[in-house]
N, C-alpha and C. Protein backbone atom coordinates (compact mmCIF):
# COMPACT_ATOMS: atom_id res chain seq x y z
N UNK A 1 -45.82 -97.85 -56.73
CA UNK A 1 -44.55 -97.31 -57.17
C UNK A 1 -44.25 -97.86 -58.56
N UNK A 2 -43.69 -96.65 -59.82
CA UNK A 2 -43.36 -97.57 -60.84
C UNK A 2 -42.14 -98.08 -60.67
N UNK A 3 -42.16 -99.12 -62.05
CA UNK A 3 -40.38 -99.77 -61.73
C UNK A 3 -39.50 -98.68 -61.99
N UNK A 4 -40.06 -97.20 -63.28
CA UNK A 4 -38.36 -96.46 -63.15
C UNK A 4 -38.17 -96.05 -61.66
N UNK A 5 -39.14 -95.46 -60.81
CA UNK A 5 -38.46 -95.22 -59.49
C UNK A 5 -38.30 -96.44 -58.56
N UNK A 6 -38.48 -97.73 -58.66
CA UNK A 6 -38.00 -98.98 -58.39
C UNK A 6 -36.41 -98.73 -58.45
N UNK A 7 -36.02 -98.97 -59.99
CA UNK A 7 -34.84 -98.77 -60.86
C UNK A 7 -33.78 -97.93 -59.77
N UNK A 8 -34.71 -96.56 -60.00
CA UNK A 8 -33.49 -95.29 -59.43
C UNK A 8 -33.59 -95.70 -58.23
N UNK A 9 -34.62 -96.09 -57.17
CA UNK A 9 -33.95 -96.89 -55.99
C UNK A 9 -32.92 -97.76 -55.90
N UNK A 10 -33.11 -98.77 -56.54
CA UNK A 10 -31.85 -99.60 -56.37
C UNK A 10 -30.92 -99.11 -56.76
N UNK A 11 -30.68 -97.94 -58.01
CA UNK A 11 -29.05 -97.68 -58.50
C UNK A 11 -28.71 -96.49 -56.98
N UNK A 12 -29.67 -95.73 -56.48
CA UNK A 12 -29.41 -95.06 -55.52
C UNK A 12 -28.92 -96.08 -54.06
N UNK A 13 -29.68 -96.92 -54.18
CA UNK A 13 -29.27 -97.49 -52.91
C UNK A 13 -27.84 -98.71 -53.19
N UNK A 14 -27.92 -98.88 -53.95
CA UNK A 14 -26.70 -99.31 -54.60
C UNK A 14 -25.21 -98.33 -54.62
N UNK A 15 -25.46 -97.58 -54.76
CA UNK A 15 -24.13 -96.51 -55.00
C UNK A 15 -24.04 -95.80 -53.70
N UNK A 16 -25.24 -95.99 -52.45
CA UNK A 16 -24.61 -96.04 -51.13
C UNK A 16 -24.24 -97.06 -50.03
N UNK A 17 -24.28 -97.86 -50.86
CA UNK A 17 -23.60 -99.32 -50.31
C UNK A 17 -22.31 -99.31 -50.90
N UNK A 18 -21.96 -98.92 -51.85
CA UNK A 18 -20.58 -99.29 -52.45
C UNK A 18 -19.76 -98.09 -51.63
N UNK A 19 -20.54 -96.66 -51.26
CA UNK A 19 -19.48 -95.55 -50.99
C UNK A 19 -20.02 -95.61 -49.42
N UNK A 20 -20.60 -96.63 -48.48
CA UNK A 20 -20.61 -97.09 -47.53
C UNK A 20 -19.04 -97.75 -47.01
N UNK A 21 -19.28 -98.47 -48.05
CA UNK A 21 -17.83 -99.68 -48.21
C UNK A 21 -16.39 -99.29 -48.06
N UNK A 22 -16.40 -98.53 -49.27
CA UNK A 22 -14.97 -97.22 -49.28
C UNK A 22 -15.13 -96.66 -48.09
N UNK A 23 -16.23 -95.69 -47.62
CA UNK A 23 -15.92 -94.93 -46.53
C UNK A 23 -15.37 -95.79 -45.14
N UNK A 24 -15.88 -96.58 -45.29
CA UNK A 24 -15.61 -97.86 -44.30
C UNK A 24 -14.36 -98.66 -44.17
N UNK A 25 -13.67 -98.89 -45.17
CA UNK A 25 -12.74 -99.60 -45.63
C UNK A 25 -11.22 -98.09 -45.14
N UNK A 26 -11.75 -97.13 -45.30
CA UNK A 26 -10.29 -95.66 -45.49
C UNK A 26 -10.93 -95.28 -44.18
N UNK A 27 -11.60 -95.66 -43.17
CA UNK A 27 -12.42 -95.00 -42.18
C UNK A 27 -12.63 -93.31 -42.51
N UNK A 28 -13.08 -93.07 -43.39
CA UNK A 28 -13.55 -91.53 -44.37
C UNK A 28 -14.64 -90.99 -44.47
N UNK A 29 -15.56 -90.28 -43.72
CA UNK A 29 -16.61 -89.56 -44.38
C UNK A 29 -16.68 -89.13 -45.34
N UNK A 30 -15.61 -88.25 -45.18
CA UNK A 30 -15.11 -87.45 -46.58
C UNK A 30 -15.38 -88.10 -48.02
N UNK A 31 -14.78 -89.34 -47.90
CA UNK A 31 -13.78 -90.37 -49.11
C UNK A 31 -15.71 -90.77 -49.20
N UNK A 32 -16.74 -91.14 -48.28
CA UNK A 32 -17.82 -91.54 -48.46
C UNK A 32 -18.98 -90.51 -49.23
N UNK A 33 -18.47 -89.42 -48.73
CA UNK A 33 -19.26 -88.03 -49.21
C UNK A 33 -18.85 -88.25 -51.01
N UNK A 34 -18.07 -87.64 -51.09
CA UNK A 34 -17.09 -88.12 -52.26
C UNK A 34 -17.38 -89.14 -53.37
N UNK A 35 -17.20 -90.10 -53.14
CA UNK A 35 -17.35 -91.55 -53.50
C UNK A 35 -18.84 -91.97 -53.85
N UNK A 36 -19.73 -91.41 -53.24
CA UNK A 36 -20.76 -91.37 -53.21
C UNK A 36 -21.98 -90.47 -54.43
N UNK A 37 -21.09 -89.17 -54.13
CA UNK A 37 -21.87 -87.90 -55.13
C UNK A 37 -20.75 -88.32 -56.81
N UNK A 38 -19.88 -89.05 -56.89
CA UNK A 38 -19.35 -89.41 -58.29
C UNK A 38 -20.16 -90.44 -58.65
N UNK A 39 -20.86 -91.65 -57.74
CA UNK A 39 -21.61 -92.94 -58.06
C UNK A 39 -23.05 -92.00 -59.15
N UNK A 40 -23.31 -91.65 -57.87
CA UNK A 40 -24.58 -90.95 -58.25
C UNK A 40 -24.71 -90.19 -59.73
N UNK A 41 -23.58 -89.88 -59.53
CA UNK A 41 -23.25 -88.63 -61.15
C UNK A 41 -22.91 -89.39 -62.15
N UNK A 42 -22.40 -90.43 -62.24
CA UNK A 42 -22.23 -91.42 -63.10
C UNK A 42 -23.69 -92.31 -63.27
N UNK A 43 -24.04 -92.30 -62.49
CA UNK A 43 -25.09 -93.37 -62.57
C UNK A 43 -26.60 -92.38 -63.49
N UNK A 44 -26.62 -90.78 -63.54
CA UNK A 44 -27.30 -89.82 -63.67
C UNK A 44 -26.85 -90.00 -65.41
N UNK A 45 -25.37 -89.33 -65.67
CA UNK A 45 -25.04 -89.28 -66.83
C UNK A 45 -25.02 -90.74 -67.23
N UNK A 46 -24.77 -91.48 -67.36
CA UNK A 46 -24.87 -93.45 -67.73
C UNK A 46 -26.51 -93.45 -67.93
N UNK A 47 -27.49 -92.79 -67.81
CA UNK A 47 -29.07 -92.68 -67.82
C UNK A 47 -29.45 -93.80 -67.05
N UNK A 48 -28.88 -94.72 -65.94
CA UNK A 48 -29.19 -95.66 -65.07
C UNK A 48 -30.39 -95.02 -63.99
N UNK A 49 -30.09 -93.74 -63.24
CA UNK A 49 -31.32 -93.21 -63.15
C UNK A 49 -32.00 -91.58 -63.68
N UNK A 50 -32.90 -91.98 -63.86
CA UNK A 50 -33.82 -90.56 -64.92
C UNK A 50 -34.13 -90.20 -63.61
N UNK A 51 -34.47 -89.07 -64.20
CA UNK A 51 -35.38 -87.92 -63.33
C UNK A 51 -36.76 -87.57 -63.62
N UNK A 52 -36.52 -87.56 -65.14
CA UNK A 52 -37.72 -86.89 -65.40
C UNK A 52 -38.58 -88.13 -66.72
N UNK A 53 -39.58 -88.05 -66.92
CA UNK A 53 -40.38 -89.04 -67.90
C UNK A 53 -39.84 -88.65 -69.10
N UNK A 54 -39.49 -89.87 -69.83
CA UNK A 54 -38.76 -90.20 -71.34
C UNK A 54 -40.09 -89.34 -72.43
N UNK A 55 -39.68 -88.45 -73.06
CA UNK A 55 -40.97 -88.12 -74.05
C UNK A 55 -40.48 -89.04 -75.60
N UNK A 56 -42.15 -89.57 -75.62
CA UNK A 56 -42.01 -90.61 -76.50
C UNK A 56 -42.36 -89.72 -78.04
């Protein structure tokens, strides 16, 4: 495995621990569904995780 999909693991598994937390904390699927697809989208636009290979 390389480290960028290392990387996007942890920011992925990271941003469902935090909207674990919230959902957990408001007892919310919803608020987890939610909370969750904004981490992700932030974490996408912030370039924390790529998708596709950087052309050099």
């Amino acid at each position: 495995m390389s480290a960028r999909r290392k990387l996007n693991a942890a920011y992925a598994y990271g941003s469902v621990v935090w909207a674990a937390f919230v959902g957990a904390v408001f007892q919310s699927w919803a608020l987890f569904a939610v909370v969750l697809g904004v981490l992700v989208g932030l974490n996408l636009v912030g370039g924390n995780i790529r998708l596709a290979h950087a052309r050099r």
